[in-house]
Protein backbone atom coordinates (compact mmCIF):
# COMPACT_ATOMS: atom_id res chain seq x y z
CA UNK A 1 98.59 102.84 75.30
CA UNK A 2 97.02 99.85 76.38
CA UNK A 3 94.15 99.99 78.96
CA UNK A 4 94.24 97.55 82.29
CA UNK A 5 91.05 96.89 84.47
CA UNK A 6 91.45 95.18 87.50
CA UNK A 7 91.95 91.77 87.54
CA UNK A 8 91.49 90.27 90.93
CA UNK A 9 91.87 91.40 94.40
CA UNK A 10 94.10 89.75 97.01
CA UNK A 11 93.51 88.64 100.16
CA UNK A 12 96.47 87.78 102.34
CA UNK A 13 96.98 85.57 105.62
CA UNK A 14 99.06 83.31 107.23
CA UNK A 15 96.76 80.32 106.49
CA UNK A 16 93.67 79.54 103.78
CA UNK A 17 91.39 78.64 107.04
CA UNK A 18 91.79 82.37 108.66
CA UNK A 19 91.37 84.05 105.04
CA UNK A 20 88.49 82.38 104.15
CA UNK A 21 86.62 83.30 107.56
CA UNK A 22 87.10 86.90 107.21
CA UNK A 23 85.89 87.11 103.85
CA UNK A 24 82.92 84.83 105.00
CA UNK A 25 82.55 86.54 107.73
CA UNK A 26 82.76 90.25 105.83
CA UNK A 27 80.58 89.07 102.48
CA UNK A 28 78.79 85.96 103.63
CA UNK A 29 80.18 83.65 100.68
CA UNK A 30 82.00 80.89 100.90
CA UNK A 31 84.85 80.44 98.73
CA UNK A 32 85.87 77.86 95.99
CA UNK A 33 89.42 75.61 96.01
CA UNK A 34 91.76 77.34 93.78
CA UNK A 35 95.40 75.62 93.49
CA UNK A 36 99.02 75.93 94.44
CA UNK A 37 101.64 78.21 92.94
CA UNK A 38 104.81 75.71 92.88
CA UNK A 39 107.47 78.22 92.39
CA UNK A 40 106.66 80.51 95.39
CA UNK A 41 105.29 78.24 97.80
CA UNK A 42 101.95 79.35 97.90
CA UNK A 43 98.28 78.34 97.42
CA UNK A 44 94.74 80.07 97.28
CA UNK A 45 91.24 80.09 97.39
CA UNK A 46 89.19 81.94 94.74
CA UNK A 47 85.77 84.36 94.77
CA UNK A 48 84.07 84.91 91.36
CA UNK A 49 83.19 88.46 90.98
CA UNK A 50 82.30 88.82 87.42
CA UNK A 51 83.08 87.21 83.93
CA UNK A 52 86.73 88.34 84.30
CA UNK A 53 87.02 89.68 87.92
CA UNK A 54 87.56 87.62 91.08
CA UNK A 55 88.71 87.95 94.50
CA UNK A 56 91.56 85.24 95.75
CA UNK A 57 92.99 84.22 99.27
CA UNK A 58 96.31 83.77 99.43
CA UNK A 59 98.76 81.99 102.11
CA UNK A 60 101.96 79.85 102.44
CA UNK A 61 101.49 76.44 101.50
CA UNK A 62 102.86 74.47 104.27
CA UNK A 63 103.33 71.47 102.47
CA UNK A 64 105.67 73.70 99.84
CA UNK A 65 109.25 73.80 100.15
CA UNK A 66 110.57 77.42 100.94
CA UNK A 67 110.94 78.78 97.71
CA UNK A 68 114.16 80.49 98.21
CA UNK A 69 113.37 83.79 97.81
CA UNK A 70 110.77 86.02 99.13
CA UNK A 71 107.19 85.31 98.43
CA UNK A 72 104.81 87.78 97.07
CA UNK A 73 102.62 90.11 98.08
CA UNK A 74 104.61 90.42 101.58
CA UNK A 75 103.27 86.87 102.65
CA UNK A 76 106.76 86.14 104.98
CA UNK A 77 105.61 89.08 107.32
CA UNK A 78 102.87 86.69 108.30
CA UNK A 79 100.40 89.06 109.05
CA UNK A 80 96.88 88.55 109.97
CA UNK A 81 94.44 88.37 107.24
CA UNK A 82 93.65 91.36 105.27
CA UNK A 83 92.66 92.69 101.79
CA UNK A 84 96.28 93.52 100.87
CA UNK A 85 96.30 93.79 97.10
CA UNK A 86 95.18 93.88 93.81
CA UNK A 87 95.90 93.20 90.47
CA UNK A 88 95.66 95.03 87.09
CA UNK A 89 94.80 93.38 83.83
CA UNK A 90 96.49 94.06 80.86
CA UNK A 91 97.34 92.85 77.15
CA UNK A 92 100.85 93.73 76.96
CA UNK A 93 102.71 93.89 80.55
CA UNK A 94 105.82 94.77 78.47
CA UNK A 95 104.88 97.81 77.34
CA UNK A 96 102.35 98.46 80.23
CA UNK A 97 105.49 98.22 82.60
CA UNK A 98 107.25 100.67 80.74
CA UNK A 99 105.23 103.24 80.96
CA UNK A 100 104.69 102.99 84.52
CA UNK A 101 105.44 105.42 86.99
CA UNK A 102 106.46 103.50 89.31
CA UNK A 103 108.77 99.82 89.39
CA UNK A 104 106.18 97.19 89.89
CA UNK A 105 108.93 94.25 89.78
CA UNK A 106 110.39 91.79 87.38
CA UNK A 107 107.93 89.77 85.04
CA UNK A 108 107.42 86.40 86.00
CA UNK A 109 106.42 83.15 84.15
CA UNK A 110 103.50 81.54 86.30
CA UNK A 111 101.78 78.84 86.37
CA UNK A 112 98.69 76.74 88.24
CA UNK A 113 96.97 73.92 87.29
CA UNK A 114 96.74 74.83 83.62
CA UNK A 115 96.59 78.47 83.81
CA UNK A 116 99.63 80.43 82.35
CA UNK A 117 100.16 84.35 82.90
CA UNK A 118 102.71 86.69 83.72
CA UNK A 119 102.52 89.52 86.30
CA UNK A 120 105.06 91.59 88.18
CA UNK A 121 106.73 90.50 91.13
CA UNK A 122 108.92 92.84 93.34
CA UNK A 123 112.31 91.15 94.42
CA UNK A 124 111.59 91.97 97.78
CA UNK A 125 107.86 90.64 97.78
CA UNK A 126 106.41 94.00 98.75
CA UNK A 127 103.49 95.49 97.59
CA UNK A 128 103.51 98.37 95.32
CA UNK A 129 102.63 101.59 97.12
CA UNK A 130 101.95 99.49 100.62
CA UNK A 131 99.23 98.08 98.67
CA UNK A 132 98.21 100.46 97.16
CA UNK A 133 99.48 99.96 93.43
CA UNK A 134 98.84 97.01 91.58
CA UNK A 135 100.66 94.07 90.28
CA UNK A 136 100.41 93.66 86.96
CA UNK A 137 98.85 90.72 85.16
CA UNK A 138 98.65 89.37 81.76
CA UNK A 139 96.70 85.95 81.23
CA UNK A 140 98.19 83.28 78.80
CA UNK A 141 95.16 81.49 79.00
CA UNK A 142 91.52 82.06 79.13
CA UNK A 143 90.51 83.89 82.70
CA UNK A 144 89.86 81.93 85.20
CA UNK A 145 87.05 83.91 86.32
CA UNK A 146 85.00 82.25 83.41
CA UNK A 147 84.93 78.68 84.77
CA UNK A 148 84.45 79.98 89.03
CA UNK A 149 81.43 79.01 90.83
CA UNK A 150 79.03 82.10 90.76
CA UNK A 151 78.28 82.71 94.21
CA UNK A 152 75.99 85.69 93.66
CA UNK A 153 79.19 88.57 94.19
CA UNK A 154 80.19 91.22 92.00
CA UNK A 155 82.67 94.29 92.84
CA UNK A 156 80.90 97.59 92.98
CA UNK A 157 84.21 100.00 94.13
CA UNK A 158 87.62 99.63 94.91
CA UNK A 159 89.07 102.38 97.19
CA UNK A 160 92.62 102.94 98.01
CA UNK A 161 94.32 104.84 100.36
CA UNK A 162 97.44 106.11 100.70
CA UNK A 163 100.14 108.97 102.85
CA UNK A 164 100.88 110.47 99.02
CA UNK A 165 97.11 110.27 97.02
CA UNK A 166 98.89 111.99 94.03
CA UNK A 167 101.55 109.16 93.96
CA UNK A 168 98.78 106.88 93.40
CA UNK A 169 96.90 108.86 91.09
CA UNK A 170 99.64 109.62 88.72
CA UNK A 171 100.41 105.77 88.68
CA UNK A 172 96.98 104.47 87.92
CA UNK A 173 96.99 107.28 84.94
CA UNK A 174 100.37 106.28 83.44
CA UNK A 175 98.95 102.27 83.67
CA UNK A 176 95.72 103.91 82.06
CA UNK A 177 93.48 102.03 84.56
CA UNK A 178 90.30 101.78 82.56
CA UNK A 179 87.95 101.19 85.83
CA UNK A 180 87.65 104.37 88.39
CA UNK A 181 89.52 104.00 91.58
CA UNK A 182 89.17 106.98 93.95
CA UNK A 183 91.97 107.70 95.75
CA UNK A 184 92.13 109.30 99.38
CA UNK A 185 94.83 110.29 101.79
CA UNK A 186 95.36 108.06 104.73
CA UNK A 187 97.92 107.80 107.52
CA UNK A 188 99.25 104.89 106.13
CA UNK A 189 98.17 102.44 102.74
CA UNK A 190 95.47 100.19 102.67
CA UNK A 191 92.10 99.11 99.90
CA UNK A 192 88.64 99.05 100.88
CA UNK A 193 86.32 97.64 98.38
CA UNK A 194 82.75 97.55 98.40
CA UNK A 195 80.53 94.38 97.35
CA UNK A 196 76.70 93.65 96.21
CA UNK A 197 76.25 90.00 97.91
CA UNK A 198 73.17 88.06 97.61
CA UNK A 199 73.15 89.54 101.62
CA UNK A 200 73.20 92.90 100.14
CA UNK A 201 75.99 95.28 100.20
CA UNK A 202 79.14 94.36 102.15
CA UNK A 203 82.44 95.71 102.39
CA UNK A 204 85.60 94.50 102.89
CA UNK A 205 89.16 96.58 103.86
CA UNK A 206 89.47 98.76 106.39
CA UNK A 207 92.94 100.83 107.97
């Protein structure tokens, strides 16, 4: 079975401006322009976190057309900004997929700039597990985390939380998540993942 590691964690909000103030308000960083994702109307900002590990903001990009179906990672609800996601890396999404326990969505073709991938998209534009389970991701080209800005970041935990902990555990085992992510009950989903910052460590998440 092939192994997956995360991949990069998502940040969600109705607008770049409001995402990128609370994760400078939360780590202290400031964040780098990443680019727009044509087919789903959205664009991002991007956090290097290691040589193949990053944190992104993600919103609508009002100068996008609607792109006629739902957008991911539940960006329609237009909720305040929040770590909402994450993303699991892996050399084979086919067969990674498969052996899931849990549907993670169709596999999509994307694009920005010229980085390729594929990754799994619910139809609906929810997020696995309320968050959280993963989307999966499988890079085309080399990661992007390689060329970021290095602003001094690097993830030391990510936390998840969910009403059914086993549900989660038994679908980061059958994705044979390489990296440890504890697992805890919760009245409802949500991450929490802890940072060392060149302020020290920071945290970021919360129910």
């Amino acid at each position: 079975m092939t192994e997956t590691r995360i991949d990069h964690l998502i940040v969600t909000a109705p607008d770049l401006a409001s995402g990128a103030e609370l994760v400078r308000r939360a780590l202290g960083v400031e964040l780098q322009t990443g680019g727009k994702h044509a087919s789903l109307g959205t664009h991002n900002l991007v956090l290097k976190l290691g040589d193949a590990i990053y944190l992104e903001v993600i919103a609508p990009d009002p100068d996008a057309p609607d792109p006629g179906r739902p957008r991911w990672f539940e960006l329609d609800d237009r909720r305040p900004p929040r770590l909402a996601g994450w993303a699991a890396r892996t050399s084979d999404i086919r067969a990674t997929a498969a052996a899931s326990s849990e549907a993670l969505g169709t596999i999509a073709e994307m694009s920005r700039g010229d980085l390729n991938w594929l990754i799994t998209i619910p139809d609906d534009g929810k997020l696995p597990l309320g968050g959280a389970g993963p989307a999966l991701i499988e890079w085309r080209t080399p990661h992007p985390a390689a060329r970021m800005r290095d602003a001094g970041c690097s993830l030391a935990v990510l936390e998840a939380f969910h009403p059914d902990a086993r549900r989660v555990s038994a679908l980061l085992r059958s994705l044979s998540v390489r990296d440890e992510v504890p697992v805890s009950s919760a009245e409802r989903p949500y991450l929490r993942a802890r940072f060392q910052t060149p302020g020290g460590p920071r945290s970021l998440g919360s129910p």
